[in-house]
Protein backbone atom coordinates (compact mmCIF):
# COMPACT_ATOMS: atom_id res chain seq x y z
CA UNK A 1 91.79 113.05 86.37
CA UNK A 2 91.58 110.38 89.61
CA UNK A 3 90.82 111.72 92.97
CA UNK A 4 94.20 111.16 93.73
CA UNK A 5 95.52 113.34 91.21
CA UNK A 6 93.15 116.41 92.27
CA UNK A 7 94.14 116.15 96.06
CA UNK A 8 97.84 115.54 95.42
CA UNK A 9 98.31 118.70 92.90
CA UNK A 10 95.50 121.10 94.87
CA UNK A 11 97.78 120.58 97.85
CA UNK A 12 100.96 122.40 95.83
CA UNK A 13 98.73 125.37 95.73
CA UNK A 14 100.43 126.29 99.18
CA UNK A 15 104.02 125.88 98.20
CA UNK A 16 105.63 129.63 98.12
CA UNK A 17 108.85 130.75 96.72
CA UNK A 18 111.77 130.03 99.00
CA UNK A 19 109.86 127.06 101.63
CA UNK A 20 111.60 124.00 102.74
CA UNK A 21 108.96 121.53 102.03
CA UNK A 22 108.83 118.06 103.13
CA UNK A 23 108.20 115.50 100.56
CA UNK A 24 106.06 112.32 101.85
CA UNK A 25 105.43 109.36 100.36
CA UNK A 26 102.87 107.37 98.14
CA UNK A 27 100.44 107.23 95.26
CA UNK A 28 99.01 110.38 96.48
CA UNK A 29 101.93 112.37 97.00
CA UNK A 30 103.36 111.23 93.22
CA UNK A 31 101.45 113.71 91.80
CA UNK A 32 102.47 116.53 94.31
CA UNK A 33 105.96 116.02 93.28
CA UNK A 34 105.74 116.04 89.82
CA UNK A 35 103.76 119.36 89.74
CA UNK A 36 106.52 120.79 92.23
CA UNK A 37 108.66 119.73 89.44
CA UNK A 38 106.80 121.52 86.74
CA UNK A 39 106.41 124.71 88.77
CA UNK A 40 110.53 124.09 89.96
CA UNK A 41 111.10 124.13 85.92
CA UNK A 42 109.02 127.32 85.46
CA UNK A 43 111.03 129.28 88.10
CA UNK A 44 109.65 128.16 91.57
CA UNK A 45 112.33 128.21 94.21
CA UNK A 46 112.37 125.44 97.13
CA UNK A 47 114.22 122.92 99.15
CA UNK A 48 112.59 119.34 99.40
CA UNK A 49 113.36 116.73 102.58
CA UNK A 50 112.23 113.46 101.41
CA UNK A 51 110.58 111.17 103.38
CA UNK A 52 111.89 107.59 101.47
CA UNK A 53 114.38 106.20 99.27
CA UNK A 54 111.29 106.25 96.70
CA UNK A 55 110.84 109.38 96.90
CA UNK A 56 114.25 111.04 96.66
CA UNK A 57 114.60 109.07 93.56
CA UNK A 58 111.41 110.80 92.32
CA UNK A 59 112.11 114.04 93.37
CA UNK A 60 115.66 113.83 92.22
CA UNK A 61 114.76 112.73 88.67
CA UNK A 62 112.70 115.38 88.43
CA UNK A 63 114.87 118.31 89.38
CA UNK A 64 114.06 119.05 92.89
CA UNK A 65 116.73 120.47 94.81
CA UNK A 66 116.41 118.19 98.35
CA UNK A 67 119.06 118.27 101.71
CA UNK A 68 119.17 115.88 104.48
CA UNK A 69 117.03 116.47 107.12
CA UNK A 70 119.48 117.24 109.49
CA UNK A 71 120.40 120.08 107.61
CA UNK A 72 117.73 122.12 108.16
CA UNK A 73 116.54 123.82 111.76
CA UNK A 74 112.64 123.45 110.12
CA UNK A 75 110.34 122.69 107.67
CA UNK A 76 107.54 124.76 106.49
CA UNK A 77 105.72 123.09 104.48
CA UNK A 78 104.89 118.64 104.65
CA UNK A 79 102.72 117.43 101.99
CA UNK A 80 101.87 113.41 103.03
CA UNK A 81 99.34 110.97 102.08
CA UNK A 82 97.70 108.90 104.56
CA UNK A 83 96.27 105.21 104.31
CA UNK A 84 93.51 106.14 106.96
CA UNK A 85 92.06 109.24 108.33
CA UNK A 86 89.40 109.72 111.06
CA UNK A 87 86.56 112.55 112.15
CA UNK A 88 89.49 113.83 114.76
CA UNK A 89 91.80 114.24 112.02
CA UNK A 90 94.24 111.24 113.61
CA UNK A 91 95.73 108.97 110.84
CA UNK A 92 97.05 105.39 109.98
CA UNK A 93 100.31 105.89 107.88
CA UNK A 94 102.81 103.27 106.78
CA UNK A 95 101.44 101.41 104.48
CA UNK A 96 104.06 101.56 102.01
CA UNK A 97 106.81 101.25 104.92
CA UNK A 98 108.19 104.59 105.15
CA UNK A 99 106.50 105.77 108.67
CA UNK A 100 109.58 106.57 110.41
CA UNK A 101 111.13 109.22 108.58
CA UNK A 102 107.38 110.49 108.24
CA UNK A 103 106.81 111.07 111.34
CA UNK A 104 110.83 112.77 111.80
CA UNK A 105 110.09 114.73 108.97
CA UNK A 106 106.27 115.58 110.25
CA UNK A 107 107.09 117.00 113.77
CA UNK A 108 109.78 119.47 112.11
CA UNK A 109 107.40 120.66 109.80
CA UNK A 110 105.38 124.11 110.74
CA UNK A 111 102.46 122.89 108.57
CA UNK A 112 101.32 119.79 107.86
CA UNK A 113 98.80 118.71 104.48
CA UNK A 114 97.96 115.43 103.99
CA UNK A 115 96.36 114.22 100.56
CA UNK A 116 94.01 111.40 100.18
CA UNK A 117 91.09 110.16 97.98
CA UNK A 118 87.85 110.30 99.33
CA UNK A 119 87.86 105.85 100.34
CA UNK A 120 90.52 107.20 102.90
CA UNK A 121 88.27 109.13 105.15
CA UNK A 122 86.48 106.65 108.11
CA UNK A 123 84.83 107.33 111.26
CA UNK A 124 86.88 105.11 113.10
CA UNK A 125 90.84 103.88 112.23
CA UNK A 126 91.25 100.13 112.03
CA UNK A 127 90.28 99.18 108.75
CA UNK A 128 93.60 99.74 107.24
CA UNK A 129 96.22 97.39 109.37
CA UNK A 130 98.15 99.30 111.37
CA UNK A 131 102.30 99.30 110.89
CA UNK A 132 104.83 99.22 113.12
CA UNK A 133 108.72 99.25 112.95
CA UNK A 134 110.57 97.33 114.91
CA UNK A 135 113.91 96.29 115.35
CA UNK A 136 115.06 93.06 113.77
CA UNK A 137 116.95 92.42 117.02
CA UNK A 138 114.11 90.99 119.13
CA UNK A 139 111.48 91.25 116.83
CA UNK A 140 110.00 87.98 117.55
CA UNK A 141 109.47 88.98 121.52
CA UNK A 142 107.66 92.30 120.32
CA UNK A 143 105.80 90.02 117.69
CA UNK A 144 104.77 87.69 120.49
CA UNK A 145 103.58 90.52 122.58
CA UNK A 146 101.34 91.86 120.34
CA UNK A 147 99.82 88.56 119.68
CA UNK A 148 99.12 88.15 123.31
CA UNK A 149 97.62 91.05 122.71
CA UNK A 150 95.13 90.08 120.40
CA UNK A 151 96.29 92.29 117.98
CA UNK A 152 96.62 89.51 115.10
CA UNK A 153 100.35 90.63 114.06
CA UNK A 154 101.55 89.90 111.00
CA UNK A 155 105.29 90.36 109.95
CA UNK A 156 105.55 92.14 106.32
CA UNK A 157 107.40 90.05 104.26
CA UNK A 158 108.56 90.58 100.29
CA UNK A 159 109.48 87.50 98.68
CA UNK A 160 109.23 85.50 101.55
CA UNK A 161 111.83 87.27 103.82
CA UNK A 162 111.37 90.19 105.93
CA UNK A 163 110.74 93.64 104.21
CA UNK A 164 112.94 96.44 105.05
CA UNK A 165 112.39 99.71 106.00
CA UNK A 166 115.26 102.72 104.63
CA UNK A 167 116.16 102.25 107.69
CA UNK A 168 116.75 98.75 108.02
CA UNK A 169 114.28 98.00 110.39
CA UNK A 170 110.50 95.39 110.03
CA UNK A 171 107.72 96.23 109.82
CA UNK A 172 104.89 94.34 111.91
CA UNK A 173 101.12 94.95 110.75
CA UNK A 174 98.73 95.03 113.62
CA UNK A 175 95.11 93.60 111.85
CA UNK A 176 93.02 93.92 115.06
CA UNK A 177 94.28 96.58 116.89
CA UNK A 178 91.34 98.11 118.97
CA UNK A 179 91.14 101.77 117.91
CA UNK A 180 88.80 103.27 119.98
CA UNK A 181 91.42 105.27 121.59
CA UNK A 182 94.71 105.71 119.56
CA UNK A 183 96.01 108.29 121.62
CA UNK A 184 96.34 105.57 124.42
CA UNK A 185 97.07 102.75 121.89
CA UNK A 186 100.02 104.87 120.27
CA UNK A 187 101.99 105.48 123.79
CA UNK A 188 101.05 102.00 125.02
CA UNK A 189 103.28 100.63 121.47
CA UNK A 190 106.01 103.24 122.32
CA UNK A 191 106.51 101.49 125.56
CA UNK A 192 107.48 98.22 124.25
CA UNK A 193 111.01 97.54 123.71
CA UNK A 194 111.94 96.96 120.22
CA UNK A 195 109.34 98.89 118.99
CA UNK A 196 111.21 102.20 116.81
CA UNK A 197 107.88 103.92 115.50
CA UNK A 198 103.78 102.99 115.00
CA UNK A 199 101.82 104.52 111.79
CA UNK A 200 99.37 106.35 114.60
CA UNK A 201 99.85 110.03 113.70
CA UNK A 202 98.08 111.89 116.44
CA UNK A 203 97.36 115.62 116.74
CA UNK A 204 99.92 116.64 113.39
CA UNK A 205 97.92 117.56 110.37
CA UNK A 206 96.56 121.28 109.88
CA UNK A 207 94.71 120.22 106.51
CA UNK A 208 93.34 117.40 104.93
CA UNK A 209 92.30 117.50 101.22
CA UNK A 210 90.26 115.19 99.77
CA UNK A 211 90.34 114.38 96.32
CA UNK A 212 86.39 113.81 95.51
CA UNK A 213 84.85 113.23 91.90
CA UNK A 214 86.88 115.67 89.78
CA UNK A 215 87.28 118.24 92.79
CA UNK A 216 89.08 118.64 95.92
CA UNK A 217 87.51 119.68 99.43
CA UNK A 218 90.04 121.44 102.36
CA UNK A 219 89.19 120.45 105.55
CA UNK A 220 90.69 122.27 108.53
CA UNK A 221 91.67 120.58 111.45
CA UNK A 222 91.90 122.24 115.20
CA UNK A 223 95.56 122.33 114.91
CA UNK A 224 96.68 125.68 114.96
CA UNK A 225 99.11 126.70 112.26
């Protein structure tokens, strides 16, 4: 069994009869789902909100009830991945495009679990490029901003045009953001117009577990539940 494998099922452990849990998304998170589904066939009882197009497909296939966000007043329960987590429990998410509707579905959620293998755990963010959407109107002026920056911006493409988010949007990957402070860093991007959402996930997750060897480690973070 990979590391991803242990930390994505260990984190179902959590999942009671009756939550609303938010479904992120990833290699990670893959196998969370599909052991929601086996449990969902056994006689487990919840309601997913997915994070992605990918993953309501999953879930869907597999027999997961989900709603719309918007139809629920919380969630209780978010299981995520994350490309890149820190000592302060901060993250880098986004790498597979879907940080917007992570981060909607995050702040409604009452508890917050990310699963990773053990490469994803760093003393500092940077290594993994940081994304952020933007909108296609204007793009170029946010791109050129962030260049001036010296943030060495790179648009995403997929087969040589622009990718696109669910939610229609680009996605700009910063490869030399400074990270020394990406509390600052993540309301500095927030301020620039055109900019809908950055993969800097500050002060959100209540547990992180790590998929190491053929076992999986909780750590706690100072959020309170």
């Amino acid at each position: 069994m990979c590391e991803k494998q242990v930390a994505g099922e260990k984190a179902v452990d959590f999942i009671h009869d009756g939550m609303i849990v938010g479904l992120g998304t990833g290699s990670t998170v893959y196998y969370s789902i599909r052991r929601i589904a086996d449990l969902v066939r056994e006689g487990l009882h919840i309601t997913g909100v997915s994070t992605s197009r990918s993953t309501t497909e999953l879930a869907r296939s597999l027999g997961i009830d989900l709603v719309s966000i918007n139809e629920v007043d919380h969630i209780d329960l978010t299981i995520d991945g994350a490309d890149e987590v820190d000592e302060d429990f901060n993250g880098i998410n986004g790498g597979g495009g879907a940080l917007f509707y992570e981060k909607i579905v995050t702040y409604a959620s009452y508890r917050v679990i990310w699963v990773v293998d053990s490469s994803k755990l760093v003393k500092r963010l940077g290594k993994f490029p940081l994304p952020v959407e933007v909108s296609p109107f204007g793009y170029k002026r946010v791109y050129n901003k962030l260049e001036s920056e010296g943030m060495g911006p790179v648009l995403r493409l997929i087969n040589s045009q622009p990718f696109l988010t669910d939610s229609n949007n680009y996605i700009i990957d910063l490869r030399s953001a400074q990270l020394n402070d990406p509390t600052k860093l993540a309301g500095w991007l927030k301020e620039i117009p055109g900019v809908i959402e950055h993969g800097l996930f500050i002060n959100y997750v209540n547990q992180v577990i790590v998929g190491s060897g053929d076992s999986a480690e909780i750590l706690y973070s100072h959020r309170i539940d």
